[in-house]
C-alpha atoms as a PDB file:
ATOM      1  CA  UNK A   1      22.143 -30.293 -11.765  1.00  0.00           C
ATOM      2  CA  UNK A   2      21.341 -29.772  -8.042  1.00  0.00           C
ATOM      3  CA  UNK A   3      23.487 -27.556  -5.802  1.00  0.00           C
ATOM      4  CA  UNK A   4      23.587 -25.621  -2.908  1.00  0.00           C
ATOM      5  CA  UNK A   5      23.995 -21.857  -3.105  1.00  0.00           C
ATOM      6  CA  UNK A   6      25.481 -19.255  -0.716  1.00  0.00           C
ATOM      7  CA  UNK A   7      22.699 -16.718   0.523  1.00  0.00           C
ATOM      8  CA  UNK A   8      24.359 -13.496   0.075  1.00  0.00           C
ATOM      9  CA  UNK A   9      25.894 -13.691  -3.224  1.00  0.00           C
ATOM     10  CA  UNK A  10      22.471 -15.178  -4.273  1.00  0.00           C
ATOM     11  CA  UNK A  11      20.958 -11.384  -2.594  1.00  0.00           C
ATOM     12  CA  UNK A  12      22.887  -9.496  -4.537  1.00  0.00           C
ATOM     13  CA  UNK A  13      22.274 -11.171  -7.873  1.00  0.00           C
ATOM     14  CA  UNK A  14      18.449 -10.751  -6.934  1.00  0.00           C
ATOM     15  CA  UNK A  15      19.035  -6.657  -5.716  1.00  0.00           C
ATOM     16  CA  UNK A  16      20.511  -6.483  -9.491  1.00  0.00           C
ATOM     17  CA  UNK A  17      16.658  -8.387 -11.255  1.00  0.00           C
ATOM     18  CA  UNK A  18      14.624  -6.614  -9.093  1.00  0.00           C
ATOM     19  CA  UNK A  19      16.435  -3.246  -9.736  1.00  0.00           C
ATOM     20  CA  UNK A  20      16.239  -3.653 -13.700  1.00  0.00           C
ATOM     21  CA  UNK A  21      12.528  -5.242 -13.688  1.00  0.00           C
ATOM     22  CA  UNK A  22      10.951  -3.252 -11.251  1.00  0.00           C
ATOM     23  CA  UNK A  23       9.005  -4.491  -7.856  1.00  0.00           C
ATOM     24  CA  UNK A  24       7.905  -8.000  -9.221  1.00  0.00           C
ATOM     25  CA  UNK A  25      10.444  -9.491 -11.934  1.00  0.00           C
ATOM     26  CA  UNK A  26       9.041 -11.991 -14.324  1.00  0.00           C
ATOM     27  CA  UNK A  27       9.990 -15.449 -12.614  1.00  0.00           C
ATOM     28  CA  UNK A  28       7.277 -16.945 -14.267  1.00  0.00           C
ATOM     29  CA  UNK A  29       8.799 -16.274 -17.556  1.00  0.00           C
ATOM     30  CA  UNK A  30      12.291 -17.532 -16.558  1.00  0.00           C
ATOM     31  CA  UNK A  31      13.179 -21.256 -16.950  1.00  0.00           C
ATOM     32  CA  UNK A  32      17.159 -21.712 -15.738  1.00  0.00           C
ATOM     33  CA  UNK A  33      19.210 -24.564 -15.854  1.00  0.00           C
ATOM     34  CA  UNK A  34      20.389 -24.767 -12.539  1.00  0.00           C
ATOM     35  CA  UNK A  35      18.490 -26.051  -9.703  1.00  0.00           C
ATOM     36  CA  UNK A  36      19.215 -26.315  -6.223  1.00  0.00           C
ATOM     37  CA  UNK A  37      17.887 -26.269  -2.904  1.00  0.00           C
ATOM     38  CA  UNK A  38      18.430 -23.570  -0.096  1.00  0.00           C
ATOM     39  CA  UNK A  39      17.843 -24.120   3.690  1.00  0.00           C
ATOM     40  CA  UNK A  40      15.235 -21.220   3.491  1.00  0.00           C
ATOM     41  CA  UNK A  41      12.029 -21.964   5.305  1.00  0.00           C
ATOM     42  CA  UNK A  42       9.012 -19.850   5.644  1.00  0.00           C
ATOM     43  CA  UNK A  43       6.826 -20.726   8.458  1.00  0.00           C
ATOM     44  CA  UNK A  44       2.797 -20.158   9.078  1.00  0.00           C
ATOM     45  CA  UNK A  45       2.987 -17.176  10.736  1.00  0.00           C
ATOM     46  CA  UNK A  46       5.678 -15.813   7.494  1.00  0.00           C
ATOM     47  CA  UNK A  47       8.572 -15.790   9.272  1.00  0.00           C
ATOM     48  CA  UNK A  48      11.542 -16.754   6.942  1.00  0.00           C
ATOM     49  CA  UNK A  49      14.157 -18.678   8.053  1.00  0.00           C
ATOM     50  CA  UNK A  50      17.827 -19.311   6.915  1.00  0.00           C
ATOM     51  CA  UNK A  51      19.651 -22.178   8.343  1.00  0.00           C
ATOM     52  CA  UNK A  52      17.379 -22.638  11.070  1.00  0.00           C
ATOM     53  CA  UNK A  53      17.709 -18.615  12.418  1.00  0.00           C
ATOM     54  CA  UNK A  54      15.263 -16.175  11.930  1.00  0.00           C
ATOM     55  CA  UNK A  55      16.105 -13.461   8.877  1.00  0.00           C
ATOM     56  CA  UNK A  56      15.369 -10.551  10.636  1.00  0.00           C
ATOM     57  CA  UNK A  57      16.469  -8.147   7.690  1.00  0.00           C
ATOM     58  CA  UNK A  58      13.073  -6.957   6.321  1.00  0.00           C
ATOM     59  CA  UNK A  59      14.738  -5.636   3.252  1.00  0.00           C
ATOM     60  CA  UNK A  60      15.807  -9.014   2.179  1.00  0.00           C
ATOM     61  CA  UNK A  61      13.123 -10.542   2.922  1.00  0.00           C
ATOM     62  CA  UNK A  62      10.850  -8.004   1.052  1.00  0.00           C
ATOM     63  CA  UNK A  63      13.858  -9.021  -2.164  1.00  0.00           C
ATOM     64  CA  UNK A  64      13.750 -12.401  -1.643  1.00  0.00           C
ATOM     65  CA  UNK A  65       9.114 -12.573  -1.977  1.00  0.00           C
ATOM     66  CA  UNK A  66       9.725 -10.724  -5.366  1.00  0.00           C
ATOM     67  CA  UNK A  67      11.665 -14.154  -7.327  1.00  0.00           C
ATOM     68  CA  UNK A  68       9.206 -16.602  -5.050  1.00  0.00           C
ATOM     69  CA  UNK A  69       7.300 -18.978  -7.247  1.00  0.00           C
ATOM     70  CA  UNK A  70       5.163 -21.838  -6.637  1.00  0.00           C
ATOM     71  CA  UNK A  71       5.719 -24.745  -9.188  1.00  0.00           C
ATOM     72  CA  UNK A  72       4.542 -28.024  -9.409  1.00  0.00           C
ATOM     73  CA  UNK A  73       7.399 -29.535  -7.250  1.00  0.00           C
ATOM     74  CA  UNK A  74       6.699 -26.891  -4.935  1.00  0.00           C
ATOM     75  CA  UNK A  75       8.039 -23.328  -3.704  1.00  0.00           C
ATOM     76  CA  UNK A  76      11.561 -21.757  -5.688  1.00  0.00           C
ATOM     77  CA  UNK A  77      13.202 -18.720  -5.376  1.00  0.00           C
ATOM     78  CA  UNK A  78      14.201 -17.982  -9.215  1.00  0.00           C
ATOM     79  CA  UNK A  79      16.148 -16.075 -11.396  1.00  0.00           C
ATOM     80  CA  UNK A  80      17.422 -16.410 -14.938  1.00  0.00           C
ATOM     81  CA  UNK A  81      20.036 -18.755 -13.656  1.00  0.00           C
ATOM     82  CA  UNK A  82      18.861 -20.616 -10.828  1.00  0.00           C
ATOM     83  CA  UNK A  83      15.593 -21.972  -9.371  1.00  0.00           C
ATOM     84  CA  UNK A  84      16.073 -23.155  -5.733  1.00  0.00           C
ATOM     85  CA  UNK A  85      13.654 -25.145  -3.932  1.00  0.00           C
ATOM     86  CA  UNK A  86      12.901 -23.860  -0.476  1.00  0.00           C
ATOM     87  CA  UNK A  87      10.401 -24.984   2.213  1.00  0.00           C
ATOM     88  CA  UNK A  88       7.264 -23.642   3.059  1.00  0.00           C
ATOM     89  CA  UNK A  89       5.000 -24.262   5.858  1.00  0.00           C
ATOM     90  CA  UNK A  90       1.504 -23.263   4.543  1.00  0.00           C
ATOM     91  CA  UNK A  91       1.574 -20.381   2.066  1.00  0.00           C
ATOM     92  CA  UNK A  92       4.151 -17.387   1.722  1.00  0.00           C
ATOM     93  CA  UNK A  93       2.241 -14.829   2.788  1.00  0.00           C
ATOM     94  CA  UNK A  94       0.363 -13.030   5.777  1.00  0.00           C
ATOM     95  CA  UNK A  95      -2.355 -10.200   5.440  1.00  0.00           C
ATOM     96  CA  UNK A  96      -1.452  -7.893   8.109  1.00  0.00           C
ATOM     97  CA  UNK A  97      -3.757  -4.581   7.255  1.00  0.00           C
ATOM     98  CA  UNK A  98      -6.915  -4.199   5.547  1.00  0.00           C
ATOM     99  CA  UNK A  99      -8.714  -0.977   4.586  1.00  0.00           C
ATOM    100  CA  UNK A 100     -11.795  -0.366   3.198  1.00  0.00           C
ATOM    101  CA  UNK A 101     -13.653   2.306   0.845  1.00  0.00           C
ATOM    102  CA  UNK A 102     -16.973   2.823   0.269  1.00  0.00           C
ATOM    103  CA  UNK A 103     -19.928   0.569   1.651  1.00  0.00           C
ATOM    104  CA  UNK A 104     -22.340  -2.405   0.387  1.00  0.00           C
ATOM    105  CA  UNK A 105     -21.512  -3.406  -3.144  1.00  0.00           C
ATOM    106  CA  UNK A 106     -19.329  -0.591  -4.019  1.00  0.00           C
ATOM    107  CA  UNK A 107     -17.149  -1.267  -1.128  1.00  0.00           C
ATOM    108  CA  UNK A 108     -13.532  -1.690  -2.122  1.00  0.00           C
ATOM    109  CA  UNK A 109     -11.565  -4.098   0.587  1.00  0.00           C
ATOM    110  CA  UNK A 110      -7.265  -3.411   0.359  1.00  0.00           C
ATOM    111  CA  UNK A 111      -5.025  -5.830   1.667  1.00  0.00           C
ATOM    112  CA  UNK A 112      -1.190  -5.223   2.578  1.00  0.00           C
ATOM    113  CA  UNK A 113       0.835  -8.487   3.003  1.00  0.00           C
ATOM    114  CA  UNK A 114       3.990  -9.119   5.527  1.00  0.00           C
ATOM    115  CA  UNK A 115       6.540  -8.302   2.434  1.00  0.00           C
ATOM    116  CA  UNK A 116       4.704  -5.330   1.619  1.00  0.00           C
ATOM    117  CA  UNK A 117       2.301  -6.329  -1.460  1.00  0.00           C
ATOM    118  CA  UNK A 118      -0.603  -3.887  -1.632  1.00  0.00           C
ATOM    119  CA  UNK A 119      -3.925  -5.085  -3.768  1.00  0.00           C
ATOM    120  CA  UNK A 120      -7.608  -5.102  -3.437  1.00  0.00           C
ATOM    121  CA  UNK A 121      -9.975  -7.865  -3.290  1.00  0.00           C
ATOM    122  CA  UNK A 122     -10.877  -8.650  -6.739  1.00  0.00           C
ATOM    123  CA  UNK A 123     -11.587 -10.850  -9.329  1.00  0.00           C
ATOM    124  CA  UNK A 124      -7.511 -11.521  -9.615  1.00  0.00           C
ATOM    125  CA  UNK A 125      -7.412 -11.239  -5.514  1.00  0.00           C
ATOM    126  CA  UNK A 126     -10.123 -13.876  -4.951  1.00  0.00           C
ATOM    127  CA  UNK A 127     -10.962 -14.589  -1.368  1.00  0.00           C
ATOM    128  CA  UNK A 128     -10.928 -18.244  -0.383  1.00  0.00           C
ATOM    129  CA  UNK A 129     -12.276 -19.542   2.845  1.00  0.00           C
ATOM    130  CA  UNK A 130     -10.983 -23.368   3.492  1.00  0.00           C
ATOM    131  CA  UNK A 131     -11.738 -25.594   6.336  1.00  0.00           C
ATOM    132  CA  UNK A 132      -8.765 -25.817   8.452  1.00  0.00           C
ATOM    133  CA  UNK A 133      -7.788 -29.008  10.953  1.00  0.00           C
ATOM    134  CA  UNK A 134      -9.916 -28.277  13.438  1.00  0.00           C
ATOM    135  CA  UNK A 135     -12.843 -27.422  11.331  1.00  0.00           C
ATOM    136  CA  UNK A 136     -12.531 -23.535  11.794  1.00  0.00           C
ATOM    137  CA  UNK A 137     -12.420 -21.489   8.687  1.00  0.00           C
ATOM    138  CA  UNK A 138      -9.031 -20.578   7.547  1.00  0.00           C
ATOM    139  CA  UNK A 139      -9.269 -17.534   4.944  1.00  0.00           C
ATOM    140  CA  UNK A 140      -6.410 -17.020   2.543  1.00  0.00           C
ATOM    141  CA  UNK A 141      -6.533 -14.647  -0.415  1.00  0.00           C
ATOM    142  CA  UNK A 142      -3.988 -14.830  -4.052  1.00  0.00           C
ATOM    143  CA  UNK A 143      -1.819 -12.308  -3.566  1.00  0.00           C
ATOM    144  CA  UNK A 144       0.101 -12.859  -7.275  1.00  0.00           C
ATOM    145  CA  UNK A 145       0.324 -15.197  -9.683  1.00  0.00           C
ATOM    146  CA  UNK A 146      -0.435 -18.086  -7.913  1.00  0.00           C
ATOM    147  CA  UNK A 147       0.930 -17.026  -4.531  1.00  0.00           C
ATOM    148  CA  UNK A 148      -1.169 -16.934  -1.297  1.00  0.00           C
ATOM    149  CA  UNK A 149      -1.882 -15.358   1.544  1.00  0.00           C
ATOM    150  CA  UNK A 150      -3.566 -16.171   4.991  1.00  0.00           C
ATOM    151  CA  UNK A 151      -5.454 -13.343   6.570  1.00  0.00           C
ATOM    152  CA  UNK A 152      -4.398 -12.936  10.000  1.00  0.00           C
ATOM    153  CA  UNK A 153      -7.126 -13.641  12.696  1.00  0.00           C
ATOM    154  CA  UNK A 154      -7.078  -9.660  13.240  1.00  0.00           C
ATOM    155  CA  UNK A 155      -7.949  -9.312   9.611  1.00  0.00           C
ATOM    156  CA  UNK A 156     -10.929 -11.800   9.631  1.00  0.00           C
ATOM    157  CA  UNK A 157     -12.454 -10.457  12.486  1.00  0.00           C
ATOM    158  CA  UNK A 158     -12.289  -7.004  10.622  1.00  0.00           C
ATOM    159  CA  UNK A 159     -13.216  -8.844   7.522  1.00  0.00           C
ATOM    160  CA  UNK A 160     -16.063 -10.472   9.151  1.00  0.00           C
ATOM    161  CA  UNK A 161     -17.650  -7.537  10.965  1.00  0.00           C
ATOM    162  CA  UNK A 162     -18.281  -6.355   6.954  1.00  0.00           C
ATOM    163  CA  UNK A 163     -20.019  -9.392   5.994  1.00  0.00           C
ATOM    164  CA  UNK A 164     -23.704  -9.499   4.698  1.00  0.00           C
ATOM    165  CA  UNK A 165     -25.677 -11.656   3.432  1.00  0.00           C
ATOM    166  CA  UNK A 166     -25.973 -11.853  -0.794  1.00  0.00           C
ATOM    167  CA  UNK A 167     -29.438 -11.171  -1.883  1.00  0.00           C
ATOM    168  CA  UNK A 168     -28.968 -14.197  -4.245  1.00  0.00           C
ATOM    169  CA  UNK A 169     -27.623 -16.973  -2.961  1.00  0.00           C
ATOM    170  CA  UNK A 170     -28.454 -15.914   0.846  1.00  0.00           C
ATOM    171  CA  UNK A 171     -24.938 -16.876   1.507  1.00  0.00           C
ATOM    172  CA  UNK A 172     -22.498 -14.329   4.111  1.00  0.00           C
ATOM    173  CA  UNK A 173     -19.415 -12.488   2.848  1.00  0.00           C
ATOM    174  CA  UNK A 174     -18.462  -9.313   1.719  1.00  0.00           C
ATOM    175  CA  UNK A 175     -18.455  -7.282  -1.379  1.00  0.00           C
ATOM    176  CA  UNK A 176     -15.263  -5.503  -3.433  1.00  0.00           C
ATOM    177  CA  UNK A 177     -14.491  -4.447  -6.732  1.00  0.00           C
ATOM    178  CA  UNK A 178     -18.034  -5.374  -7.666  1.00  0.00           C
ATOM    179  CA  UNK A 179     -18.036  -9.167  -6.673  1.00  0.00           C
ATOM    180  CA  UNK A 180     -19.531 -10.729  -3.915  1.00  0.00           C
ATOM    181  CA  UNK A 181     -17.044 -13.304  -1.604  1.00  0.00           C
ATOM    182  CA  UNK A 182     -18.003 -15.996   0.492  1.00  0.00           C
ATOM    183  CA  UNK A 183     -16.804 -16.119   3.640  1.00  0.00           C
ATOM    184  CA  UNK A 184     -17.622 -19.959   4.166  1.00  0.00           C
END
């Protein structure tokens, strides 16, 4: 069954899930029966957008990232009840901070996203550096699940200023966590 759905009943229903699961609820779990679509769009800079205008409430937002799930058919916000499609640029997520601990292969690299996700560059938090159109690098971490980030240029730069070259493979990037990532 395909609908449409009215935004701020749908927030409320989410404030509810997010309140009795904690931070991240378990949309990868749920598999409802109703599915829809919803005239949200997040573009590549992560700016969401409802009906065309800007949401500028960062709270809902921040509510609305927790139920976001990429499927095969492409990005849903989900709950128990409802999975609805919505549109989305290039990936969810921006990296807007990074901070880093300790030095060479002990270093520890933290990331905090636009919607306020917090991790470090791991084995779960790969780093993936893709060729973009015009043949630049374009670096995007997984944020959760299977959810990405990009890193803004800001981020890079910082990113890059850290790199060094693996002993190894002779290849440049940057050690956290204990593994060494390419930076392409």
């Amino acid at each position: 069954m395909t609908m449409k759905l009215d935004l701020p009943n749908f927030a409320d229903d989410i404030r509810k899930l997010v309140t009795e699961a904690g931070s991240h609820p378990p949309v990868e779990t749920w598999r409802p029966e109703r599915v829809g679509e919803i005239d949200i769009r997040i573009d590549r800079s992560g700016k969401w957008f409802y009906q065309g205008s800007e949401m500028e409430r960062e709270s809902v937002v921040r509510l609305f990232s927790t139920i976001l799930r990429l499927d095969d058919d492409g990005y849903c916000l989900v709950t128990p009840a409802e999975k609805m499609k919505i549109e989305v640029d290039d990936v969810p997520f921006i990296i807007r901070l990074m901070d880093v601990e300790g030095t060479g292969d002990k270093q520890r690299i933290h990331f905090s996203s636009n919607v306020g996700d917090h991790f470090s560059l791991d084995e779960i938090h790969p780093l993936i550096v893709l060729a973009g159109a015009a043949g630049d690098a374009v670096p995007y971490v997984t944020v959760r699940r299977n959810l990405k980030a990009k890193l803004a240029t800001t981020v890079y730069y910082e990113l890059a200023e850290l790199a060094v070259s693996n002993d190894k493979t002779g290849q440049l990037g940057v050690w956290s966590q204990g593994t060494f990532f390419n930076l392409g």
